[in-house]
C-alpha atoms as a PDB file:
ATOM      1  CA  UNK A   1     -11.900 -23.636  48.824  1.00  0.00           C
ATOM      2  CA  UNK A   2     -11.494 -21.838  45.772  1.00  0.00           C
ATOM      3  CA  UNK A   3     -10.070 -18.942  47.764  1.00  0.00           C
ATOM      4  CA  UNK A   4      -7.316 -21.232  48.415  1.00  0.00           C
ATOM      5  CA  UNK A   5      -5.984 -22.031  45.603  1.00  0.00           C
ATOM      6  CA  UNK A   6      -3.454 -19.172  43.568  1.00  0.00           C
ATOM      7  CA  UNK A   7      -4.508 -20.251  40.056  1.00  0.00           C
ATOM      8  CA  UNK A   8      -7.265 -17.719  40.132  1.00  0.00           C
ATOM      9  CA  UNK A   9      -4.311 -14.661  41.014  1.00  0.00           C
ATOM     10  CA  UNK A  10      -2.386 -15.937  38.370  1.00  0.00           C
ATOM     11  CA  UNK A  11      -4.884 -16.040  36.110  1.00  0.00           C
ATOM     12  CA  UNK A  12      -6.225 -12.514  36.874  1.00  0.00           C
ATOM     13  CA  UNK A  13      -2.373 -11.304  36.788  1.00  0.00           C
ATOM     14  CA  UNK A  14      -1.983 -12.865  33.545  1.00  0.00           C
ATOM     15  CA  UNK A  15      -4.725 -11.663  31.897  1.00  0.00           C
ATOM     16  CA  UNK A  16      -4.003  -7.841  33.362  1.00  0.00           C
ATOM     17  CA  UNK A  17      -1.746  -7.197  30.641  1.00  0.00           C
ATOM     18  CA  UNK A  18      -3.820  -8.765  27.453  1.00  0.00           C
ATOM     19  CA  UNK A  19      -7.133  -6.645  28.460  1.00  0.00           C
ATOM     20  CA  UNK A  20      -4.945  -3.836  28.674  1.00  0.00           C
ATOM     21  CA  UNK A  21      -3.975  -4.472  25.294  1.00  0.00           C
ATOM     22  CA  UNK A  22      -6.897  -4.744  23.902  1.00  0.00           C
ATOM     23  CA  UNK A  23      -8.656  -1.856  25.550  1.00  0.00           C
ATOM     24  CA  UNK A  24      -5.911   0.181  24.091  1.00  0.00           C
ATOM     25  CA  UNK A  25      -6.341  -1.297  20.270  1.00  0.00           C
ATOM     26  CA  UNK A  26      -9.765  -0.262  20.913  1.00  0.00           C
ATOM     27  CA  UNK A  27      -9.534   2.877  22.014  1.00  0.00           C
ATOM     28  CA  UNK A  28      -6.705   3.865  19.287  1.00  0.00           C
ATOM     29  CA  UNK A  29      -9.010   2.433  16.468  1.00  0.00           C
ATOM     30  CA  UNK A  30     -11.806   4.809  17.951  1.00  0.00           C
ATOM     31  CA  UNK A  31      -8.923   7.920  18.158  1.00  0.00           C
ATOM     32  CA  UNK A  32      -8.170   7.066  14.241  1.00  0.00           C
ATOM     33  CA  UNK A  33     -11.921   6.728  13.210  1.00  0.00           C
ATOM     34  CA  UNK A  34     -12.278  10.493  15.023  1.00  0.00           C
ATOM     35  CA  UNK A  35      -9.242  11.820  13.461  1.00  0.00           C
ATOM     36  CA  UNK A  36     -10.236  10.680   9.597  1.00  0.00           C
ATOM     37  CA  UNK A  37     -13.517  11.967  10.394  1.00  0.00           C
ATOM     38  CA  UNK A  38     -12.051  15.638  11.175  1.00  0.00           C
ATOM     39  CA  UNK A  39     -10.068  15.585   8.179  1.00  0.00           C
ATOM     40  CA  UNK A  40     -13.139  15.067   6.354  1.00  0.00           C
ATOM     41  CA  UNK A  41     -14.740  18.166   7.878  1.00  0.00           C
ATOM     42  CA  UNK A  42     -12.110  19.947   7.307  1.00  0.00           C
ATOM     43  CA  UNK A  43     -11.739  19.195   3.262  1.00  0.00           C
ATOM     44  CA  UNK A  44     -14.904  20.249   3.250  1.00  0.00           C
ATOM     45  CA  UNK A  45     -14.982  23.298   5.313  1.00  0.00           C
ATOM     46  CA  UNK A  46     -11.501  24.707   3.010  1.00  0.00           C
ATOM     47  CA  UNK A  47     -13.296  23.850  -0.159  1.00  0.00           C
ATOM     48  CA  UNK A  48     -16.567  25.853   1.055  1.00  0.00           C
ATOM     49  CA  UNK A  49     -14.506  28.930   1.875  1.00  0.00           C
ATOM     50  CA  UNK A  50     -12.627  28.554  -1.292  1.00  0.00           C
ATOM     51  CA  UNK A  51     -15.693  28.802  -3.169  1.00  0.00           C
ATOM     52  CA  UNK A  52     -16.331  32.064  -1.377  1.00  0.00           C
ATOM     53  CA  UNK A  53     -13.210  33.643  -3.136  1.00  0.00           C
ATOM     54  CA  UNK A  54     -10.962  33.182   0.533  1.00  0.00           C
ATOM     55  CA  UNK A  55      -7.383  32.052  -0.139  1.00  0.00           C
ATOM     56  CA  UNK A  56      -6.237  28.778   0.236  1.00  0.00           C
ATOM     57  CA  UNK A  57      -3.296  29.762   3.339  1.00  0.00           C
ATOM     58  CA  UNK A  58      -6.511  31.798   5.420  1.00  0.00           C
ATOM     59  CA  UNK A  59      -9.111  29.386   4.775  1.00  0.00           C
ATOM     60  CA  UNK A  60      -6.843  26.282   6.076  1.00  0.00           C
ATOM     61  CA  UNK A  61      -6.260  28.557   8.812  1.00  0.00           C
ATOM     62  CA  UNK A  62      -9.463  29.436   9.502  1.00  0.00           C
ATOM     63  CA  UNK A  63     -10.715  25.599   9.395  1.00  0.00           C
ATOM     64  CA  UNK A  64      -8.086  24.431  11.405  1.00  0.00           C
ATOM     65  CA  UNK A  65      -9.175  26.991  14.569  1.00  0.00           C
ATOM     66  CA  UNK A  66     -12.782  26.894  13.443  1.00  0.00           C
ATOM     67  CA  UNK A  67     -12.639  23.162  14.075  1.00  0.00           C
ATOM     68  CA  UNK A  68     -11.138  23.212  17.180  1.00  0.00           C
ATOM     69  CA  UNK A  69      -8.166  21.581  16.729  1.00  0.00           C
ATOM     70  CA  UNK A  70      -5.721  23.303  18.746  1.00  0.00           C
ATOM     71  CA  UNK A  71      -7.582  22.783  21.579  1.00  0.00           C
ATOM     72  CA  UNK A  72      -7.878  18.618  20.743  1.00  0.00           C
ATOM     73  CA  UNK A  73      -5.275  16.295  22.402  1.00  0.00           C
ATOM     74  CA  UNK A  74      -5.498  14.031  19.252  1.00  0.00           C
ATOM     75  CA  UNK A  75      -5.189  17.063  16.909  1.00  0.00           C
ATOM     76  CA  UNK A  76      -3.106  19.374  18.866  1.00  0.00           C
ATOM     77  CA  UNK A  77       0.115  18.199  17.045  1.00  0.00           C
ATOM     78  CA  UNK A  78      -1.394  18.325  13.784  1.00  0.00           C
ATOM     79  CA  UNK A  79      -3.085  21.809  13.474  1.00  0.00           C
ATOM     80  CA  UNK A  80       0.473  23.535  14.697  1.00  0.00           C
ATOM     81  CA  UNK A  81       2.168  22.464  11.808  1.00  0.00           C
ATOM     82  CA  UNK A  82      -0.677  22.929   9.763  1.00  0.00           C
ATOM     83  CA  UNK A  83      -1.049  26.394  11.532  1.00  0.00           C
ATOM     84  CA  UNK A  84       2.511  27.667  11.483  1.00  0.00           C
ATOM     85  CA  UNK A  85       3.259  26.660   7.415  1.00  0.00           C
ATOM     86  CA  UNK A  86      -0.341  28.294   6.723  1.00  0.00           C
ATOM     87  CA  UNK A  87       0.073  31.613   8.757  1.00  0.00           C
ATOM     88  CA  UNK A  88       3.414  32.365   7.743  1.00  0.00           C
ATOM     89  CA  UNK A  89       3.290  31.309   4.313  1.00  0.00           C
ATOM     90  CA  UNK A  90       5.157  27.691   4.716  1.00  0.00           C
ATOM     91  CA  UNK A  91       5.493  24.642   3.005  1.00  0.00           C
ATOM     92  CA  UNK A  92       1.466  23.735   3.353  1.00  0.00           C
ATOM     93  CA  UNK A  93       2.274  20.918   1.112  1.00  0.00           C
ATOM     94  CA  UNK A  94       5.240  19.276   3.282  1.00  0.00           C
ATOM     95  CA  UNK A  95       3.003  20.391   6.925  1.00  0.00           C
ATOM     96  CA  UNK A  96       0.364  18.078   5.409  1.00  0.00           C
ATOM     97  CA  UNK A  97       2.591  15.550   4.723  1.00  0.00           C
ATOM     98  CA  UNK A  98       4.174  15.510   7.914  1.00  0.00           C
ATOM     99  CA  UNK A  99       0.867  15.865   9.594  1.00  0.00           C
ATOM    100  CA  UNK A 100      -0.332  12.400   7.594  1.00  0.00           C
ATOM    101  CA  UNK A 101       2.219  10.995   9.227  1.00  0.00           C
ATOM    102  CA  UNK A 102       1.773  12.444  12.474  1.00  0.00           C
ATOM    103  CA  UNK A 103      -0.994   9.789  13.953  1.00  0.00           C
ATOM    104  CA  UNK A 104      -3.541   7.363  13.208  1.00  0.00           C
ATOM    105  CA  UNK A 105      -6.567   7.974  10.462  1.00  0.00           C
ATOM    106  CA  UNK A 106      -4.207  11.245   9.485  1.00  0.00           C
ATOM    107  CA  UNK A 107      -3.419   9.464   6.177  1.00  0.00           C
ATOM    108  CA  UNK A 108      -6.109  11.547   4.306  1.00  0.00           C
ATOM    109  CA  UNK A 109      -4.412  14.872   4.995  1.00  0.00           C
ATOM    110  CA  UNK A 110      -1.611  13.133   2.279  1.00  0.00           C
ATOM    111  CA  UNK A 111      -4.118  13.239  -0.230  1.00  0.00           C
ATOM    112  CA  UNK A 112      -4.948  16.609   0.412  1.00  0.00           C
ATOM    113  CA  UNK A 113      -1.486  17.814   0.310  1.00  0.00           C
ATOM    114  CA  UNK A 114      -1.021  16.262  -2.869  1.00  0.00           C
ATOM    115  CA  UNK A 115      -4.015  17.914  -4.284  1.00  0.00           C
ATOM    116  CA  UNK A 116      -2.320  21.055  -2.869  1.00  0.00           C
ATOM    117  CA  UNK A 117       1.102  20.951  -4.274  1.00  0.00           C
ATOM    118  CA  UNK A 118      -1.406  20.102  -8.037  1.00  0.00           C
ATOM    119  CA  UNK A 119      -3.125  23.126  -7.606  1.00  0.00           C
ATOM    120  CA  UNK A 120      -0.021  25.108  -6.597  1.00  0.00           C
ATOM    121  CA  UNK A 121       1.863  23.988  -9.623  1.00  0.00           C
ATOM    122  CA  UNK A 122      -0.756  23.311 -12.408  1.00  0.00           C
ATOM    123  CA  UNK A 123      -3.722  25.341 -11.256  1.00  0.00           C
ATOM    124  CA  UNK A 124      -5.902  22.620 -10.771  1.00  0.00           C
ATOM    125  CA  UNK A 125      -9.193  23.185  -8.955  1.00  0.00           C
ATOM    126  CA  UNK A 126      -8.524  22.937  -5.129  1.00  0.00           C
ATOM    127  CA  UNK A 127     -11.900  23.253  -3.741  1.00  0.00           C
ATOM    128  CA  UNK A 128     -13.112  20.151  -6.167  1.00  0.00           C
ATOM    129  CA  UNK A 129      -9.794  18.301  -5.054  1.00  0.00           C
ATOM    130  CA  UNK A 130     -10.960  18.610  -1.474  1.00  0.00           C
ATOM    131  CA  UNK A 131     -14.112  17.685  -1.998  1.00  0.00           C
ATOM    132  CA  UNK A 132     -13.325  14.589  -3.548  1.00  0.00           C
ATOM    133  CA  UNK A 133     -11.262  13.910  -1.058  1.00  0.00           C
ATOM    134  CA  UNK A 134     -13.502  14.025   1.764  1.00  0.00           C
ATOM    135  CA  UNK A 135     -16.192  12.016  -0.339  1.00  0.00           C
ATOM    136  CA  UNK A 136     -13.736   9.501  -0.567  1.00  0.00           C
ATOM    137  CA  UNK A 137     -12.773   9.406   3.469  1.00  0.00           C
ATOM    138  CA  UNK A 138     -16.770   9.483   3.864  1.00  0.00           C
ATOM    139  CA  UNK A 139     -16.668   6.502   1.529  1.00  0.00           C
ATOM    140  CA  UNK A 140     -14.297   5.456   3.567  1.00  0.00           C
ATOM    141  CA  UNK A 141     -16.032   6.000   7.135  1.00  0.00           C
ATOM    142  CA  UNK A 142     -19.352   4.144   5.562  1.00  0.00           C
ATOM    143  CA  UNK A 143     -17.919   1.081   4.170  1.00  0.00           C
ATOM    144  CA  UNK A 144     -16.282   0.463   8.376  1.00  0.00           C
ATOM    145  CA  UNK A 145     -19.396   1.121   9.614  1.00  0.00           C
ATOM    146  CA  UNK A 146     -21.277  -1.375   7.237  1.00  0.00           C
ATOM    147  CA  UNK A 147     -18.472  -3.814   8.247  1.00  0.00           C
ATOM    148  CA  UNK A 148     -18.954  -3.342  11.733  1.00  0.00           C
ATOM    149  CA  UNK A 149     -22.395  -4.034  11.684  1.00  0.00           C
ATOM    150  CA  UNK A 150     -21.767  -7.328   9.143  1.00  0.00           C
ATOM    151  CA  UNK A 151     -19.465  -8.470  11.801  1.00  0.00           C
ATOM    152  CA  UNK A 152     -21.447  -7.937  14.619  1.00  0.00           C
ATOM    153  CA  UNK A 153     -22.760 -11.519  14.688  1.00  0.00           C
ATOM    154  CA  UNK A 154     -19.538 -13.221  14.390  1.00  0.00           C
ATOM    155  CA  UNK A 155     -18.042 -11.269  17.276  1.00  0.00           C
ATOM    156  CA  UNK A 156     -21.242 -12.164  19.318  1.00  0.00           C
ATOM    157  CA  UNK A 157     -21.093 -15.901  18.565  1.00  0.00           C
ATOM    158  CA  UNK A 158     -17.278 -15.762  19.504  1.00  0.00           C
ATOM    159  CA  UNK A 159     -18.312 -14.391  22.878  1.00  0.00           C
ATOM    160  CA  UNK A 160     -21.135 -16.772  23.404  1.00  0.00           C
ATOM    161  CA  UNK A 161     -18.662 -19.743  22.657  1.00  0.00           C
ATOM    162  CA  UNK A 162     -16.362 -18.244  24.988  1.00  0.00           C
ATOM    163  CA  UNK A 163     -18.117 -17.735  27.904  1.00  0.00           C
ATOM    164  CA  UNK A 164     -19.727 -21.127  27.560  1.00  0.00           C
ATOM    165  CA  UNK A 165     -17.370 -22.987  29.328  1.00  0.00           C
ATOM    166  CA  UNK A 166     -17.975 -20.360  32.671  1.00  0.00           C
ATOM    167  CA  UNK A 167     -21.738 -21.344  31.815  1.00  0.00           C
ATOM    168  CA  UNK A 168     -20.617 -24.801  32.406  1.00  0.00           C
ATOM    169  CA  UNK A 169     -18.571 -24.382  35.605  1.00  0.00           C
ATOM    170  CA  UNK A 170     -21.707 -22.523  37.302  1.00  0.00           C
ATOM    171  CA  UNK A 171     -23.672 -25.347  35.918  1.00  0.00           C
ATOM    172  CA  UNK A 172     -21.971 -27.790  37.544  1.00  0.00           C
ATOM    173  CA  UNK A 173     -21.792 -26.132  40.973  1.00  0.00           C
ATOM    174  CA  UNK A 174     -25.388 -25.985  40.712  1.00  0.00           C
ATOM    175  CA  UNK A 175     -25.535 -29.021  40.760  1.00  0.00           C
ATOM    176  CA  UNK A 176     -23.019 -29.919  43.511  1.00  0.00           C
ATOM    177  CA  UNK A 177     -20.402 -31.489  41.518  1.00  0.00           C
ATOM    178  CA  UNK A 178     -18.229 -29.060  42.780  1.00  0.00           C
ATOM    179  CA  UNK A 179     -15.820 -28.678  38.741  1.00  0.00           C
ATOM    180  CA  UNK A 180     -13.840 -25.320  41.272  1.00  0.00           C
ATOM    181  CA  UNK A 181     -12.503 -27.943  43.681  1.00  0.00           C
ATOM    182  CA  UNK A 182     -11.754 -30.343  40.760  1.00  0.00           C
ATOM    183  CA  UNK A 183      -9.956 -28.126  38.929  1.00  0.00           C
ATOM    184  CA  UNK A 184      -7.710 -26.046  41.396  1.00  0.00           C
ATOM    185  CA  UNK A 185      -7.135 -28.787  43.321  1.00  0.00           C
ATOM    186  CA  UNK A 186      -6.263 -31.921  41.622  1.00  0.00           C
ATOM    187  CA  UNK A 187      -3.433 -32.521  39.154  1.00  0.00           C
ATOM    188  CA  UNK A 188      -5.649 -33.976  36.383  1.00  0.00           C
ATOM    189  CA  UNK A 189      -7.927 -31.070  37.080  1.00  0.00           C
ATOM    190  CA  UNK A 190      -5.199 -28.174  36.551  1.00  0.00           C
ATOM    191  CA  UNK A 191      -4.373 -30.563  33.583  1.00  0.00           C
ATOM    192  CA  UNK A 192      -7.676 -30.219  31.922  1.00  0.00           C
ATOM    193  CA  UNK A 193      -8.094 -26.161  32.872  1.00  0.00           C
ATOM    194  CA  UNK A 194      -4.808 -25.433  31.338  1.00  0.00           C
ATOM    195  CA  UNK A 195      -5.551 -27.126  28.355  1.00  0.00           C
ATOM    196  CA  UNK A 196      -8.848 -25.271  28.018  1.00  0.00           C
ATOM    197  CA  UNK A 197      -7.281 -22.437  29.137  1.00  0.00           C
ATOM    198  CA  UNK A 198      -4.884 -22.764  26.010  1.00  0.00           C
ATOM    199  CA  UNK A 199      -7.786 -24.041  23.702  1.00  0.00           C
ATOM    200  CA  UNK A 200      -9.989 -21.260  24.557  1.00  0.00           C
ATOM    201  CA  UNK A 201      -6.945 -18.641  23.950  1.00  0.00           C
ATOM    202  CA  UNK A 202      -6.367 -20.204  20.714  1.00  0.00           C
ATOM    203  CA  UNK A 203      -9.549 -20.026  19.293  1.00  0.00           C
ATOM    204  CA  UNK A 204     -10.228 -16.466  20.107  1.00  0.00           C
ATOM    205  CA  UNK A 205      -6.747 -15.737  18.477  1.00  0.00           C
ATOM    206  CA  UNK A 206      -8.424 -17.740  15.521  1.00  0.00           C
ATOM    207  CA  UNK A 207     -11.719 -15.911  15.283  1.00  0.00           C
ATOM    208  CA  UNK A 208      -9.974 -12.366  15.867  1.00  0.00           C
ATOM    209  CA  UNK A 209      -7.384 -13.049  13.076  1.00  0.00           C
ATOM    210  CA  UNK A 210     -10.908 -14.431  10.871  1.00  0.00           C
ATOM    211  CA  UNK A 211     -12.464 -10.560  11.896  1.00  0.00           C
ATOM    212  CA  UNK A 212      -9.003  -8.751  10.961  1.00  0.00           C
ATOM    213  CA  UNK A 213      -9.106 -10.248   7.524  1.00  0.00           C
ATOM    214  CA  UNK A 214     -12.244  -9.357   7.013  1.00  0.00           C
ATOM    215  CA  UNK A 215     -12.137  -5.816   8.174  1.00  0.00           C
ATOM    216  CA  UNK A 216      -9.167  -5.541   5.353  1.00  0.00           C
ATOM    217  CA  UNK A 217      -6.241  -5.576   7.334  1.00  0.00           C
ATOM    218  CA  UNK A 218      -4.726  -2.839  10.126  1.00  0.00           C
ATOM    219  CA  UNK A 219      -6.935  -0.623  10.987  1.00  0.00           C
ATOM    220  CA  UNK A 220      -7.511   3.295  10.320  1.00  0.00           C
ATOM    221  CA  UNK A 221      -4.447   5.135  10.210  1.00  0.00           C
ATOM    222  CA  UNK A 222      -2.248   3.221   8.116  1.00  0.00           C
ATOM    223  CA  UNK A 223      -0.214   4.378   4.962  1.00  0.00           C
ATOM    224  CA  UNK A 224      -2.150   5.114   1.591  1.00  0.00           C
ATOM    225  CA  UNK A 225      -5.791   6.835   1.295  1.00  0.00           C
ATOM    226  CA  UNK A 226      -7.617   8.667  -1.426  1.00  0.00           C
ATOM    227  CA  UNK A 227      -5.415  11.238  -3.035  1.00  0.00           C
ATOM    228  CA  UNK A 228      -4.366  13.149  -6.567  1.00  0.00           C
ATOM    229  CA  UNK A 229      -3.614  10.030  -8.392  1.00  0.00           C
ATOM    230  CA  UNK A 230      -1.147  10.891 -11.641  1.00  0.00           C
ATOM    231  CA  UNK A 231      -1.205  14.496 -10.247  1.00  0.00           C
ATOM    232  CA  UNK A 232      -5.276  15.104 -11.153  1.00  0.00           C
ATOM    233  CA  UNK A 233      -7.490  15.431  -8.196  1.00  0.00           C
ATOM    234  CA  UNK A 234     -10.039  12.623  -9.012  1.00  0.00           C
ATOM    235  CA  UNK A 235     -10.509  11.341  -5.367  1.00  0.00           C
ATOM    236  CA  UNK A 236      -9.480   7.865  -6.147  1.00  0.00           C
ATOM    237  CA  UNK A 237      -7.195   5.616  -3.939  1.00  0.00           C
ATOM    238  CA  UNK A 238      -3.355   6.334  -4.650  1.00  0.00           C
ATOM    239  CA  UNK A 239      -0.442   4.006  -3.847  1.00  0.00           C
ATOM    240  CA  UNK A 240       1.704   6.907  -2.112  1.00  0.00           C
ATOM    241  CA  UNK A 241       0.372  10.127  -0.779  1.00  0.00           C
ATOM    242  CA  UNK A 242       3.731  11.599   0.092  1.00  0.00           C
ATOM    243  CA  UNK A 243       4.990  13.542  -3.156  1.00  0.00           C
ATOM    244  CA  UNK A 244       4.230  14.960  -5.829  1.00  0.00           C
ATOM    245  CA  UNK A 245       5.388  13.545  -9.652  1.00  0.00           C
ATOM    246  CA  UNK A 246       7.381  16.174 -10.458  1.00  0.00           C
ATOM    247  CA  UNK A 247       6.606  16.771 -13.874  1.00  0.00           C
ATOM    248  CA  UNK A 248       3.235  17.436 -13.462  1.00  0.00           C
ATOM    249  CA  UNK A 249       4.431  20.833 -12.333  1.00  0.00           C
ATOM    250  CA  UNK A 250       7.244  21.121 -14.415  1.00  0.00           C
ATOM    251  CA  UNK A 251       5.098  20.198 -17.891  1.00  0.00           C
ATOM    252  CA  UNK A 252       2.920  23.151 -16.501  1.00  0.00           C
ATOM    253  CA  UNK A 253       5.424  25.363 -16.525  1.00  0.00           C
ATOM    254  CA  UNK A 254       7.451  25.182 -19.736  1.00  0.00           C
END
């Protein structure tokens, strides 16, 4: 009699749209995590060829292909900008920039344009700029991953506590109590699943908004990252990675 009843299409047709959702948070949280993790590489494949006395335009270039970026849908965007200001002797600086803000878990190619437009203007040391930079995204990448696994438990209980009440319906058919027929088919039954329908929905929302503050906030991608704080490439965390002060390269040159 179950089969009867269109609360269970409803349901379904409702819920269409939230796993959706979520399966798309998901997999754009995994697209950022791969994305910071390139630019990582990538800081420290330029520094390594720096060392080796390339220059800076052909060993971005060189990383960029090297990597395989052209070839990645998630990078595809970002290594033709980087490509074109690199090969033709562009604004590398302003490609980076606008490559930071060309997708999620890009934010740490900010950083290395700012150590970029330092070197450019004060002759700072690149190659130790980027590889400050990428310790800082691998800092980064570690500190998620030791969050995940902190949070693991938590997001297992929550999933436990939620399918308990299915646990209880096949209970109770067991049992030949028949909850299906009570609650599809009377009005005090579709009174009670609604309101665990709406209890259970709130108390995911609850627990998920708990796991977001603990993770920090949104997730990789957003604004901000290790960078060339005060125009020196130490690798900590600056407030903007978009410019340059200014007279960091002007003091340099007068």
């Amino acid at each position: 009699m179950v089969t009867w009843s269109a609360v269970p299409l409803v349901a379904g047709a409702a819920g269409v749209p939230l796993v959706r959702g979520a399966l798309r948070t998901r997999a754009e949280r995994a697209a950022a995590e791969r994305t910071s993790a390139a630019v990582s590489a990538l800081c420290g494949t330029v520094a390594g060829d720096l060392r080796a006395g390339r220059p800076p335009h052909a060993a971005l270039t060189e990383a960029v292909q090297s990597a395989g970026w052209p070839a990645s849908p998630e990078l595809s965007r970002i290594a033709g900008l980087l490509l074109s200001a690199a090969r033709f002797g562009g604004d590398v600086p302003g490609a980076l920039r606008s490559a930071a803000r060309g997708g999620p878990g890009a934010h740490g190619l900010g950083a290395v344009a700012a150590c970029w437009q330092v070197a450019v203007d004060g002759g700072a040391g690149l190659a130790a700029a980027l590889d400050r930079v990428a310790a800082a995204l691998r800092a980064e990448e570690d500190q998620r991953d030791d969050l995940r696994a902190q949070l693991a438990g938590p997001r297992s209980t929550a999933v436990l506590l939620a399918l308990l009440p299915v646990f209880g319906l096949v209970l109770g058919t067991a049992l030949g109590a028949h909850p299906a027929l009570v609650l599809l088919h009377t009005p005090a039954g579709m009174a009670c699943l609604a309101s665990g329908v709406l209890l259970e929905w709130a108390g995911l929302a609850w627990t998920a908004r708990i796991i977001r503050a603990a993770e920090g906030g949104p997730p990789p991608g957003s604004e901000g990252g290790p960078g060339c704080a005060n125009g020196r490439p130490d690798g900590t965390a600056s407030s903007s990675t978009r410019s340059v002060p200014e007279p960091v390269g002007e003091g340099r040159r007068s």
